[in-house]
PDB file of N, CA and C in Angstrom:
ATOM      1  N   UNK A   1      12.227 -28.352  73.418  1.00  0.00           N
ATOM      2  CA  UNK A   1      11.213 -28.542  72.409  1.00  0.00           C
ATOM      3  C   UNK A   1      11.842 -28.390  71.027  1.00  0.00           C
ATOM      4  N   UNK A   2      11.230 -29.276  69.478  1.00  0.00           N
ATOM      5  CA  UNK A   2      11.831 -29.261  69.280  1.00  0.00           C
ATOM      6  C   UNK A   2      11.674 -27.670  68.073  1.00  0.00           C
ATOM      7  N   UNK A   3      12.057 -27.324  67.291  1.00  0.00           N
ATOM      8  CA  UNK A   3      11.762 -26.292  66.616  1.00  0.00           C
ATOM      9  C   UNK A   3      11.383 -26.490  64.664  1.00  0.00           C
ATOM     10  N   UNK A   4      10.983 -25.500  64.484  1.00  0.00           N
ATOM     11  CA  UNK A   4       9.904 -25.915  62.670  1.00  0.00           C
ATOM     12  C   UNK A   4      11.381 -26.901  62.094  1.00  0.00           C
ATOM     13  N   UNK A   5      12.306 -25.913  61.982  1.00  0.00           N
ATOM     14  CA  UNK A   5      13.927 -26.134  61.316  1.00  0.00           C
ATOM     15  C   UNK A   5      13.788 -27.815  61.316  1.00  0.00           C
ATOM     16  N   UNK A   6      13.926 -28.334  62.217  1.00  0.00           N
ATOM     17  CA  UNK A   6      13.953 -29.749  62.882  1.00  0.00           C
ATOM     18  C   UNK A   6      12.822 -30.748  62.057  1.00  0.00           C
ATOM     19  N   UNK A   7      11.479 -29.819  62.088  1.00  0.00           N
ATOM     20  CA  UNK A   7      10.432 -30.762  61.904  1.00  0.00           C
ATOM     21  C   UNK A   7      10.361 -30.585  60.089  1.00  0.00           C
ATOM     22  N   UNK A   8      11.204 -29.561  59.602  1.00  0.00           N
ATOM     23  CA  UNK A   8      11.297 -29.736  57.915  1.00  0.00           C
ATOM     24  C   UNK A   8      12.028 -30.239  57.563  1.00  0.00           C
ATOM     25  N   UNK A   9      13.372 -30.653  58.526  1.00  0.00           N
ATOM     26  CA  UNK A   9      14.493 -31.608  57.968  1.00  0.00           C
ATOM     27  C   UNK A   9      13.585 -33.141  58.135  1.00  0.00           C
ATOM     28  N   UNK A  10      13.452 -33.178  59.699  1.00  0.00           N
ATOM     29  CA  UNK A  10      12.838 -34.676  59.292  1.00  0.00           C
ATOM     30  C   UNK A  10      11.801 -35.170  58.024  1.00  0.00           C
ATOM     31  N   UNK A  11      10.986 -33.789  57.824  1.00  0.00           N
ATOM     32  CA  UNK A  11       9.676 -34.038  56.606  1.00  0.00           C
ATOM     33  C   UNK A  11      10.536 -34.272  54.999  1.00  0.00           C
ATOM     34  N   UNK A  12      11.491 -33.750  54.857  1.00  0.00           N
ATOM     35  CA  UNK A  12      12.171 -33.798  53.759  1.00  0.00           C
ATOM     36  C   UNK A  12      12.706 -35.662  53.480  1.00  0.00           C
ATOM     37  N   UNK A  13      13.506 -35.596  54.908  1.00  0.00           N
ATOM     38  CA  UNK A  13      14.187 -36.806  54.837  1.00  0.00           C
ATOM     39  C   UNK A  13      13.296 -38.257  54.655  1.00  0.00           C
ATOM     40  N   UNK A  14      12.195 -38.037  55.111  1.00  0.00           N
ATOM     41  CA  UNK A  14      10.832 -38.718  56.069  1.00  0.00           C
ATOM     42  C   UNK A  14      10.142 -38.947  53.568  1.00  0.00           C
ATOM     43  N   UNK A  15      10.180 -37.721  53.380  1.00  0.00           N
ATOM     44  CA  UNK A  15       9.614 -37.992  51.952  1.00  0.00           C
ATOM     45  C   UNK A  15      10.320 -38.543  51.043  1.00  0.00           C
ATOM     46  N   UNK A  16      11.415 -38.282  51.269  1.00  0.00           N
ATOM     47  CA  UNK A  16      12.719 -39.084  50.191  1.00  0.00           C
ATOM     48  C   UNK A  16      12.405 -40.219  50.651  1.00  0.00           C
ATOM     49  N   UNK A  17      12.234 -41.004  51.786  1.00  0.00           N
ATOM     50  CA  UNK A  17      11.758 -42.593  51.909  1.00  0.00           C
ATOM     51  C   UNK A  17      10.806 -43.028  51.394  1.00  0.00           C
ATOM     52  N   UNK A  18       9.786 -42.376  51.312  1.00  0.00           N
ATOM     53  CA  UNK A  18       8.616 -42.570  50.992  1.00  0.00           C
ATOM     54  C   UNK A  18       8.642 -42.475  49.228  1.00  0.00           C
ATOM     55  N   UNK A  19       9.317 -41.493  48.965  1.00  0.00           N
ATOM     56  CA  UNK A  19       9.430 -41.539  47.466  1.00  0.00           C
ATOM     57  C   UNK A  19      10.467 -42.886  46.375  1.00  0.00           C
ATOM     58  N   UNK A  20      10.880 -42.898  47.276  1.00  0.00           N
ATOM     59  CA  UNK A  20      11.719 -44.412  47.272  1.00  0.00           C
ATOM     60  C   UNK A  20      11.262 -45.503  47.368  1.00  0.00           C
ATOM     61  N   UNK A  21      10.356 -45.969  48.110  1.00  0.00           N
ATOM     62  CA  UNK A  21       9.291 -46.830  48.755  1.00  0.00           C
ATOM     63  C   UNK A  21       8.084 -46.577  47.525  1.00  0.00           C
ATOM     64  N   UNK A  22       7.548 -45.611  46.824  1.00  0.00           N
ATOM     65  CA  UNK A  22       6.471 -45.553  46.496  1.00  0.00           C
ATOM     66  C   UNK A  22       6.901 -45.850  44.705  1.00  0.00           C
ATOM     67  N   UNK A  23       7.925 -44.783  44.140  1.00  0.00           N
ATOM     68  CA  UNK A  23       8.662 -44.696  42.530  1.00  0.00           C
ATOM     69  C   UNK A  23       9.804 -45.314  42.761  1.00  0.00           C
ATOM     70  N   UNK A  24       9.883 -46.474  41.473  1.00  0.00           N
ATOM     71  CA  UNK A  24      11.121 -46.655  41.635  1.00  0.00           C
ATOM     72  C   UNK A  24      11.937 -45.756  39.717  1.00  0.00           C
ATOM     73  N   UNK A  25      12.587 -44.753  40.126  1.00  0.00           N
ATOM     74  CA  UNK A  25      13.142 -44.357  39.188  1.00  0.00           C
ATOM     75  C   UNK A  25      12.806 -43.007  39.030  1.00  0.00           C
ATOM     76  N   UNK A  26      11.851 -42.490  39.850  1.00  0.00           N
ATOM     77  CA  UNK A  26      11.631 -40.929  39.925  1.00  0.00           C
ATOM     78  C   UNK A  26      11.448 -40.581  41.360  1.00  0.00           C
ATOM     79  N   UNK A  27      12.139 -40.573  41.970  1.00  0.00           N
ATOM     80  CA  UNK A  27      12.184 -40.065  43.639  1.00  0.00           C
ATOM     81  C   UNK A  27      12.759 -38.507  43.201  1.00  0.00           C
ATOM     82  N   UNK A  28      13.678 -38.921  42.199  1.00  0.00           N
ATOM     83  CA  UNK A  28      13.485 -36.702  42.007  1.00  0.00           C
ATOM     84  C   UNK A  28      12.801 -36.204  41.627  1.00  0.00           C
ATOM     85  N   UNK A  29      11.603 -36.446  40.940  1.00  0.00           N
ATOM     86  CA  UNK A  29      10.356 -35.805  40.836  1.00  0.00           C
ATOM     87  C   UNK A  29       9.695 -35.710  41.971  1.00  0.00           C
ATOM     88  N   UNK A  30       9.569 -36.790  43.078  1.00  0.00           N
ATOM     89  CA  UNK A  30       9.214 -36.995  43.606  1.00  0.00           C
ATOM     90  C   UNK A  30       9.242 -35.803  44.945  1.00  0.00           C
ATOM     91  N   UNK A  31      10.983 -35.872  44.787  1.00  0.00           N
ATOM     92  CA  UNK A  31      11.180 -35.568  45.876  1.00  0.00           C
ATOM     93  C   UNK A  31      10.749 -33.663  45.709  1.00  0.00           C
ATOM     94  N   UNK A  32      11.093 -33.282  44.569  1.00  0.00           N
ATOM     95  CA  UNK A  32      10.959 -31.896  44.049  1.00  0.00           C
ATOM     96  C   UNK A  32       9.494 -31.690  44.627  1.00  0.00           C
ATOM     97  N   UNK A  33       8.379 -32.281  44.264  1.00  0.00           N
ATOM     98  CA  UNK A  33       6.926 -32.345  44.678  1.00  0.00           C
ATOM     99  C   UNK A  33       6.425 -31.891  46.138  1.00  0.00           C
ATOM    100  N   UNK A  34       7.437 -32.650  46.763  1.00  0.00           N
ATOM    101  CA  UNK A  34       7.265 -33.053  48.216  1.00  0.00           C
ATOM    102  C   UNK A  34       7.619 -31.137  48.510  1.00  0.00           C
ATOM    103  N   UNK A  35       8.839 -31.200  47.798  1.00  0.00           N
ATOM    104  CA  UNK A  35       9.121 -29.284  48.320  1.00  0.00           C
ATOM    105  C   UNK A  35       8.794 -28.561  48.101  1.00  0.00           C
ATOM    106  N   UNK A  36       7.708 -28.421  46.603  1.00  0.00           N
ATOM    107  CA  UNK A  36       7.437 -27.483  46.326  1.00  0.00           C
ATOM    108  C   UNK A  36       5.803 -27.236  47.559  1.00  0.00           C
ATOM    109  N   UNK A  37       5.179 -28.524  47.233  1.00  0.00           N
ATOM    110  CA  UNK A  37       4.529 -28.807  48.616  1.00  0.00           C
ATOM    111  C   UNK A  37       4.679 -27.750  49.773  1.00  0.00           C
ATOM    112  N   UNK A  38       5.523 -28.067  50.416  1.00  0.00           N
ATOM    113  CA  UNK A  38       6.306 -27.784  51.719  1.00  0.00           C
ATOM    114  C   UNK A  38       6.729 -25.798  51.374  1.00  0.00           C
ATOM    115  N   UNK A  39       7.011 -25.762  49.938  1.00  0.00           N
ATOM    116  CA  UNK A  39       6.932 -24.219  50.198  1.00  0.00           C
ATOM    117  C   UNK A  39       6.066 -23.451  49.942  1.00  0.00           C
ATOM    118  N   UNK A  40       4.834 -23.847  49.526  1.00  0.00           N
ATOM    119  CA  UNK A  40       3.645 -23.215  49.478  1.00  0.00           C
ATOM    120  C   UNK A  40       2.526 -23.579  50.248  1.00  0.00           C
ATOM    121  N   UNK A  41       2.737 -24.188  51.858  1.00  0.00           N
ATOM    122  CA  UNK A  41       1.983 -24.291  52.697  1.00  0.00           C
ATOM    123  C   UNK A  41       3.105 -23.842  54.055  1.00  0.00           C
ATOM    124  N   UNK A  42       4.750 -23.324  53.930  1.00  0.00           N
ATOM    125  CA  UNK A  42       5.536 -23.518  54.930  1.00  0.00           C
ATOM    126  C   UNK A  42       4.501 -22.268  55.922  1.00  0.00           C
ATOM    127  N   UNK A  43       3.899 -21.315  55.366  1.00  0.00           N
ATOM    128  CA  UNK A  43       3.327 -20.437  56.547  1.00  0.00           C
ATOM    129  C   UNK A  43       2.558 -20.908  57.426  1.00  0.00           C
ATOM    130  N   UNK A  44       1.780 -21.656  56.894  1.00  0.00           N
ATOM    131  CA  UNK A  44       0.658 -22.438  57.499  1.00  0.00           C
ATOM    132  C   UNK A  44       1.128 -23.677  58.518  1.00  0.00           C
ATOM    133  N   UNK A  45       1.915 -24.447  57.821  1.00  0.00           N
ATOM    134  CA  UNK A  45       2.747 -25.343  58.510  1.00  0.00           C
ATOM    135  C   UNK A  45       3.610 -25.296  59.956  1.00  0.00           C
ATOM    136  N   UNK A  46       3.673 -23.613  59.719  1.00  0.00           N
ATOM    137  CA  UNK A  46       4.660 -22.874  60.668  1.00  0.00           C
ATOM    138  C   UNK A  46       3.487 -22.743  61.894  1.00  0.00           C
ATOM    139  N   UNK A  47       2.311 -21.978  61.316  1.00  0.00           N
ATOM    140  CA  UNK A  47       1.770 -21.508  62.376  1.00  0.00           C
ATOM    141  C   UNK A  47       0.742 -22.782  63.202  1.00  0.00           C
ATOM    142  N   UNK A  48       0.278 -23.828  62.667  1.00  0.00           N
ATOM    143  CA  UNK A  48      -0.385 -24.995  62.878  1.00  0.00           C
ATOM    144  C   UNK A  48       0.776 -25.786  64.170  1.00  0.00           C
ATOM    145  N   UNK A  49       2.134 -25.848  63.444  1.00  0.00           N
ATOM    146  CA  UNK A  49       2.858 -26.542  63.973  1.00  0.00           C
ATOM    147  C   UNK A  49       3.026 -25.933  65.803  1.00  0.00           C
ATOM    148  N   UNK A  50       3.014 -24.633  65.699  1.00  0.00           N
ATOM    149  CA  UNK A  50       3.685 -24.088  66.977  1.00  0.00           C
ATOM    150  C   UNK A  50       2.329 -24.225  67.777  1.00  0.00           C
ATOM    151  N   UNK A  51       0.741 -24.350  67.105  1.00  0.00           N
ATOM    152  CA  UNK A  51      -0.290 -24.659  68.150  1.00  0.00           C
ATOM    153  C   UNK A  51      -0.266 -25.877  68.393  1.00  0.00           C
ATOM    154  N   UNK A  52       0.358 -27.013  67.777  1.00  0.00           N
ATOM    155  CA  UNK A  52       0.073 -27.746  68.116  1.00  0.00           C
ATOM    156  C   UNK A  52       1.212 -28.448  69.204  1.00  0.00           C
ATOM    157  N   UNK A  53       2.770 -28.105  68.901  1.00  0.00           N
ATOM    158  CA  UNK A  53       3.159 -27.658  70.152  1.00  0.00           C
ATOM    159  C   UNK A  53       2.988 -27.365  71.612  1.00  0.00           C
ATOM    160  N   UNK A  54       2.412 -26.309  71.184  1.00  0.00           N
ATOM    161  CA  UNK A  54       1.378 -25.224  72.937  1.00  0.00           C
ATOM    162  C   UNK A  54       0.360 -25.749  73.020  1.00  0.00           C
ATOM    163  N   UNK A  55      -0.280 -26.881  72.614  1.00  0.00           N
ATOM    164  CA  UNK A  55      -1.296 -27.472  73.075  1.00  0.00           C
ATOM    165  C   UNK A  55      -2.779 -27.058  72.341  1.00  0.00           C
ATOM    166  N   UNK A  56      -2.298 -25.622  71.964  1.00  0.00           N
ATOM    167  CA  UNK A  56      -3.581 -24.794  71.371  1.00  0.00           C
ATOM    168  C   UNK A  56      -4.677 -25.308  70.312  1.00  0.00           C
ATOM    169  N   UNK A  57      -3.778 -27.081  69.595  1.00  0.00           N
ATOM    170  CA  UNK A  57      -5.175 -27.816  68.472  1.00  0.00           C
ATOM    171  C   UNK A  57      -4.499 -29.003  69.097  1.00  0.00           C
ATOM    172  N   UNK A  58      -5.862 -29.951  68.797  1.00  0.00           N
ATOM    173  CA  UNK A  58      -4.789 -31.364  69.719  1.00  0.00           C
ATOM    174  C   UNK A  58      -4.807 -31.981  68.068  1.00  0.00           C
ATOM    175  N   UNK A  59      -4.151 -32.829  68.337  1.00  0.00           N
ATOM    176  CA  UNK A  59      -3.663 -33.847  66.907  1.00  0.00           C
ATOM    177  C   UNK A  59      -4.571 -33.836  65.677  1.00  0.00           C
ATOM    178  N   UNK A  60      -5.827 -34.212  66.301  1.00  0.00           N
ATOM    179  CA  UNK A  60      -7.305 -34.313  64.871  1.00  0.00           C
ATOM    180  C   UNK A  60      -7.429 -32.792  63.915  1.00  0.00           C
ATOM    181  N   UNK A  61      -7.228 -31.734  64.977  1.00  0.00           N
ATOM    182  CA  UNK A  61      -7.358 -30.656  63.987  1.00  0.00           C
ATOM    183  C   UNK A  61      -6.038 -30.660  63.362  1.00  0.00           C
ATOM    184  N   UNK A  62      -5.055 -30.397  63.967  1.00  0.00           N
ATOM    185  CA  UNK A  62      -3.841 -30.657  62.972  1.00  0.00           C
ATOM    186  C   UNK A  62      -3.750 -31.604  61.691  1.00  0.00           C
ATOM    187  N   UNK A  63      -4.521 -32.474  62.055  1.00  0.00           N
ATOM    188  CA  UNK A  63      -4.746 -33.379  61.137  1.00  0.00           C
ATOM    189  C   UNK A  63      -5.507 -33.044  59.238  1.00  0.00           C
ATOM    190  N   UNK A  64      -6.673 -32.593  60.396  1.00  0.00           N
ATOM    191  CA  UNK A  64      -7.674 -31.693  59.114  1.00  0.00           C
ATOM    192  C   UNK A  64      -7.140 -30.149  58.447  1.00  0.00           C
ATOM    193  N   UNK A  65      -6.142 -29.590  59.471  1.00  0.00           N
ATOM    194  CA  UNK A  65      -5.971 -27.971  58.811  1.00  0.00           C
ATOM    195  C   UNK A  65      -4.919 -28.893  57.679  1.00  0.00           C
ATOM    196  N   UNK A  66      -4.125 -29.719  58.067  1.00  0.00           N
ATOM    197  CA  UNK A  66      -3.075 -30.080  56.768  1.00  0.00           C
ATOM    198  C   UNK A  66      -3.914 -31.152  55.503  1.00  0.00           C
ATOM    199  N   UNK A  67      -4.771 -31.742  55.722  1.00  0.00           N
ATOM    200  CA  UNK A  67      -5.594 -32.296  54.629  1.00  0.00           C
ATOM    201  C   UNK A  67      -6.533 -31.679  54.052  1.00  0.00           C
ATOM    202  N   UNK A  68      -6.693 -30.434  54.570  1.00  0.00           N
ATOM    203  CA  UNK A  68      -7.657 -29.455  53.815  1.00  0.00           C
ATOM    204  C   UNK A  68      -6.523 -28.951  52.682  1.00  0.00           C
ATOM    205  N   UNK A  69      -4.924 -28.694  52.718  1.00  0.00           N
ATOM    206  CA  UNK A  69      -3.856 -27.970  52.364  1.00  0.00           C
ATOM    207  C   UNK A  69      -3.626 -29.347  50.830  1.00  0.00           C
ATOM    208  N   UNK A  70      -4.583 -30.558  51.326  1.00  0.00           N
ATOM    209  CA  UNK A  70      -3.919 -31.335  50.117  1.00  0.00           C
ATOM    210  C   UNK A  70      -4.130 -30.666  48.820  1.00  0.00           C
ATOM    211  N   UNK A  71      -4.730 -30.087  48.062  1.00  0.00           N
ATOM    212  CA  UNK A  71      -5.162 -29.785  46.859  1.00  0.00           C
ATOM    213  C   UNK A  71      -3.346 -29.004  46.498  1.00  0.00           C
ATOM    214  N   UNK A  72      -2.839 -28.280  47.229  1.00  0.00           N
ATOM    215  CA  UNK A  72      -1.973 -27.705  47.050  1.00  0.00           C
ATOM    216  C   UNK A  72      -0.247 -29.039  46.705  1.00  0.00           C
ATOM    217  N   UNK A  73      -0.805 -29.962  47.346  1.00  0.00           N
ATOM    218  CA  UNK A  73       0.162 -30.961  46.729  1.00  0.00           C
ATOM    219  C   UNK A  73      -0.314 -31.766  44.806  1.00  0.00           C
ATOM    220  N   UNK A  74       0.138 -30.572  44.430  1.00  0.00           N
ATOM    221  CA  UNK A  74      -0.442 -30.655  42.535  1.00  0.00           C
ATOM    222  C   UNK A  74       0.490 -31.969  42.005  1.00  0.00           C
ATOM    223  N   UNK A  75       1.825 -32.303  42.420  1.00  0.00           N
ATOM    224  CA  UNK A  75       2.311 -33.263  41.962  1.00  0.00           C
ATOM    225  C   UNK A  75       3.222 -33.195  40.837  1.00  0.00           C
ATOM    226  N   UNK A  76       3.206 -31.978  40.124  1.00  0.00           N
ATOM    227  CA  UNK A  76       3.820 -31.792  39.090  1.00  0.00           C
ATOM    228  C   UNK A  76       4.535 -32.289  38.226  1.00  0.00           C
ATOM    229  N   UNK A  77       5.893 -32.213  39.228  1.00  0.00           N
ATOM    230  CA  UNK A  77       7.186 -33.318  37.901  1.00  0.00           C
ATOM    231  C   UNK A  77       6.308 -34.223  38.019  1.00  0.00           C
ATOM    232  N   UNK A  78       5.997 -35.333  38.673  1.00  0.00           N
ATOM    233  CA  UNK A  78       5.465 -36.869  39.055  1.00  0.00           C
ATOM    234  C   UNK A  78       4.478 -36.826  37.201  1.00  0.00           C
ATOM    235  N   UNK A  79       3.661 -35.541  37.481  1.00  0.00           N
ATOM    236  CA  UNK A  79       2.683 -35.798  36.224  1.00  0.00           C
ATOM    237  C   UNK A  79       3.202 -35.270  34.722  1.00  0.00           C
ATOM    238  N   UNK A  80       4.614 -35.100  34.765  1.00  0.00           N
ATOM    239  CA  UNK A  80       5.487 -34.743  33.690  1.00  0.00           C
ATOM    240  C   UNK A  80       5.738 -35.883  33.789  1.00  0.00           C
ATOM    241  N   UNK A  81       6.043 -36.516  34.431  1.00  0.00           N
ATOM    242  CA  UNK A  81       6.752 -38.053  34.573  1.00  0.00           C
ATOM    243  C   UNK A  81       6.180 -38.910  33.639  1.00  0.00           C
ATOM    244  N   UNK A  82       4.959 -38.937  33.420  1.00  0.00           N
ATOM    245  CA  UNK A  82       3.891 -39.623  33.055  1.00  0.00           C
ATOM    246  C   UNK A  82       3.270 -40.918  33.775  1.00  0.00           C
ATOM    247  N   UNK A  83       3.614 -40.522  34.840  1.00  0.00           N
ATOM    248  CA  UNK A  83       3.351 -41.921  35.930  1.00  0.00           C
ATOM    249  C   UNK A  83       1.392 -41.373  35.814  1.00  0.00           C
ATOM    250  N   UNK A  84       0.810 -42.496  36.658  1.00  0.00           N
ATOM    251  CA  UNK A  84      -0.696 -42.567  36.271  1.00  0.00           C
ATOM    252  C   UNK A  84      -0.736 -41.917  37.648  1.00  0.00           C
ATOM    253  N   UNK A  85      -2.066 -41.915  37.824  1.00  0.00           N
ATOM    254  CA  UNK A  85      -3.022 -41.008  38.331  1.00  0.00           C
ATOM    255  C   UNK A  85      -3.028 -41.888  39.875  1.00  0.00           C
ATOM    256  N   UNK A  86      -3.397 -43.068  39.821  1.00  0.00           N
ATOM    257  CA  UNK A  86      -3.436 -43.968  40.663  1.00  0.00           C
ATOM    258  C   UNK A  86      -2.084 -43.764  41.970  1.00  0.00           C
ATOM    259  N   UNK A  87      -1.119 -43.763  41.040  1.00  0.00           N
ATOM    260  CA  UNK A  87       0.100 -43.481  41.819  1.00  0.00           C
ATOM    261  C   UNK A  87       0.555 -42.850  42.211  1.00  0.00           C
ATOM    262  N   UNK A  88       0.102 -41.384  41.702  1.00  0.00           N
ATOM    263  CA  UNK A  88       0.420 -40.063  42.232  1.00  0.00           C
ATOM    264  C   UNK A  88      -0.972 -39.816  43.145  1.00  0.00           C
ATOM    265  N   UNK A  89      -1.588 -40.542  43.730  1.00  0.00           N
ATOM    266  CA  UNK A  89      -2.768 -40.088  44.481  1.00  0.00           C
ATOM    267  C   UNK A  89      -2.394 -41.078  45.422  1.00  0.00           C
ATOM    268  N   UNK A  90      -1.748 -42.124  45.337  1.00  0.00           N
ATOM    269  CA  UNK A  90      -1.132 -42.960  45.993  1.00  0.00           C
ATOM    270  C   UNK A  90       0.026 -41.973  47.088  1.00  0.00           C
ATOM    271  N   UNK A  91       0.873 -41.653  46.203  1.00  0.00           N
ATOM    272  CA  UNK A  91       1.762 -40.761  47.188  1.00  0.00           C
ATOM    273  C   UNK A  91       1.254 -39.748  48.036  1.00  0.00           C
ATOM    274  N   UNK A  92       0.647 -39.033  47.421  1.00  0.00           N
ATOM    275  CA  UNK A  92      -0.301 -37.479  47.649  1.00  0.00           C
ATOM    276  C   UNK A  92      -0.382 -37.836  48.943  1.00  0.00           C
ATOM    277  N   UNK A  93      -1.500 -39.100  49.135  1.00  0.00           N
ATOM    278  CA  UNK A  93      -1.847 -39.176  50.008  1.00  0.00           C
ATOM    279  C   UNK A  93      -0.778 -39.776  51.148  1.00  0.00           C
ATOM    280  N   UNK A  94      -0.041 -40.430  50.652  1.00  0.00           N
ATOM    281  CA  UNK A  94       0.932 -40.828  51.726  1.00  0.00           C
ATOM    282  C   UNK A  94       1.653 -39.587  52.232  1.00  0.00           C
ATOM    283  N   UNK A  95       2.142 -38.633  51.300  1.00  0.00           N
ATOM    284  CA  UNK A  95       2.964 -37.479  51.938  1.00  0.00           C
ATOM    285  C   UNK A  95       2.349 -36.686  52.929  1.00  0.00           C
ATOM    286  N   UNK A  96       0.772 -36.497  52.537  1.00  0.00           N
ATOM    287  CA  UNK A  96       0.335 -35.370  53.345  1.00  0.00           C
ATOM    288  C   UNK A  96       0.091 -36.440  54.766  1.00  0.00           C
ATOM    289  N   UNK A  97      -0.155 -37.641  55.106  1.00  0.00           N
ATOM    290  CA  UNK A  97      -0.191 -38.488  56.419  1.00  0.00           C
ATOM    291  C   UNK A  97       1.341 -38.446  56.866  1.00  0.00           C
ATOM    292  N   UNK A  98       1.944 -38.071  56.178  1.00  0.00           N
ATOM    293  CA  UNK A  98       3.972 -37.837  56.656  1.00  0.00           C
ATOM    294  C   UNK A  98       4.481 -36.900  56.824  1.00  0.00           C
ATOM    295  N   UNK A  99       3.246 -35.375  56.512  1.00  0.00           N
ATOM    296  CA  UNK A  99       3.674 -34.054  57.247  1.00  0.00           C
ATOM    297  C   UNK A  99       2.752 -34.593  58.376  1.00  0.00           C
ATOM    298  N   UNK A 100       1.633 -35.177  58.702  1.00  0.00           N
ATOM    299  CA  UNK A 100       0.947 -35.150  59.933  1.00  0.00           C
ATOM    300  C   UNK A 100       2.025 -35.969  60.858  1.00  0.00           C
ATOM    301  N   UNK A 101       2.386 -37.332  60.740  1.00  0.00           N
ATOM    302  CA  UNK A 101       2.953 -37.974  61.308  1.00  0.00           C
ATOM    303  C   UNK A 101       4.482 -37.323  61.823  1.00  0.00           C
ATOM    304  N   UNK A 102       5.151 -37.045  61.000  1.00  0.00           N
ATOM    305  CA  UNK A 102       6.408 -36.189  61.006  1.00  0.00           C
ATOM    306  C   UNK A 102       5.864 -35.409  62.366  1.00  0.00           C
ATOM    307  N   UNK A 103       4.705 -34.168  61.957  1.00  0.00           N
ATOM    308  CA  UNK A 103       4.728 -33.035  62.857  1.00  0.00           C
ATOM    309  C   UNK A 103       4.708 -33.715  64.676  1.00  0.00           C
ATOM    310  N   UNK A 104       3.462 -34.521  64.479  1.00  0.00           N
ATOM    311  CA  UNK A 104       2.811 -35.383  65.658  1.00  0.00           C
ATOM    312  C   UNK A 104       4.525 -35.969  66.370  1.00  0.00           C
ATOM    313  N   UNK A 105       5.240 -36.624  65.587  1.00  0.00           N
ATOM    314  CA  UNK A 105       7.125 -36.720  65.916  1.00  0.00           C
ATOM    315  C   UNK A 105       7.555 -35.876  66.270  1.00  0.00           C
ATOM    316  N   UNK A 106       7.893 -35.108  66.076  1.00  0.00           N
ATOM    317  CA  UNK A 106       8.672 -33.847  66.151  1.00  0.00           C
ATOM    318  C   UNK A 106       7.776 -32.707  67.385  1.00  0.00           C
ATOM    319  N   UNK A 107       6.839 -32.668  67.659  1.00  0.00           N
ATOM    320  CA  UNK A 107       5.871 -31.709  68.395  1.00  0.00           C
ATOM    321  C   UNK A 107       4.989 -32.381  69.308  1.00  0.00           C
ATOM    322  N   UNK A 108       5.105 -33.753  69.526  1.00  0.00           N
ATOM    323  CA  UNK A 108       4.050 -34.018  70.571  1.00  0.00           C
ATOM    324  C   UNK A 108       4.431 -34.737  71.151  1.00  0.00           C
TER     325      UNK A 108
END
C-alpha cells in the first residue's frame, strides 16, 4: 500500500502540471500556493487519506471532507501576481479535484 510520503510527492508533482497547464509565467506562485495549501490541511489530509485507504470513507466523502478544506486554498502569491479572480478560482478549483484525484491514485 502505498504511503502519505508517496501521495504528497505525486500531489506536488501532479500541481506543477497543472500550474503549467493553467499560468503561463507564474507556476511559482503557483506552485508556492499549491504548498502552502498542502501545509495547512497536511493533518487532515493525513488522517482522511489513511480512512480512505482502510476503507473507513468511500471516495464521495473524501471528496467533500477535502472541498469543505477549499477556503483554506487563499491563493496568495497567484493574487500578488495580479492575475484575476476568474483564474485563480479556475485553478483553486482544479487543485483541490487533484488532491482528490491524486489521493483516489495513490489509495484506492
Amino acid at each position: 500500500m502505498a504511503d502519505f510520503d508517496d501521495f504528497l510527492a505525486a500531489l506536488k508533482d501532479n500541481a506543477a502540471v497543472l500550474a503549467q497547464e493553467t499560468f503561463d509565467g507564474y507556476e511559482a506562485q503557483a506552485k508556492q500556493d499549491a504548498e502552502a495549501f498542502i501545509d495547512k490541511a497536511k493533518a487532515d489530509l493525513k488522517r482522511w487519506t489513511k480512512l480512505l485507504a482502510d476503507g473507513d470513507i468511500n471516495e464521495e466523502d473524501f471528496s467533500d471532507l477535502v472541498n469543505a478544506k477549499k477556503a483554506l486554498a487563499e491563493m496568495f502569491a497567484l493574487r500578488q501576481a495580479g492575475l484575476s479572480l476568474i483564474k485563480l478560482e479556475k485553478f483553486r478549483k482544479g487543485f483541490i479535484n487533484l488532491v482528490v484525484d491524486t489521493a483516489f491514485e495513490v489509495f484506492v
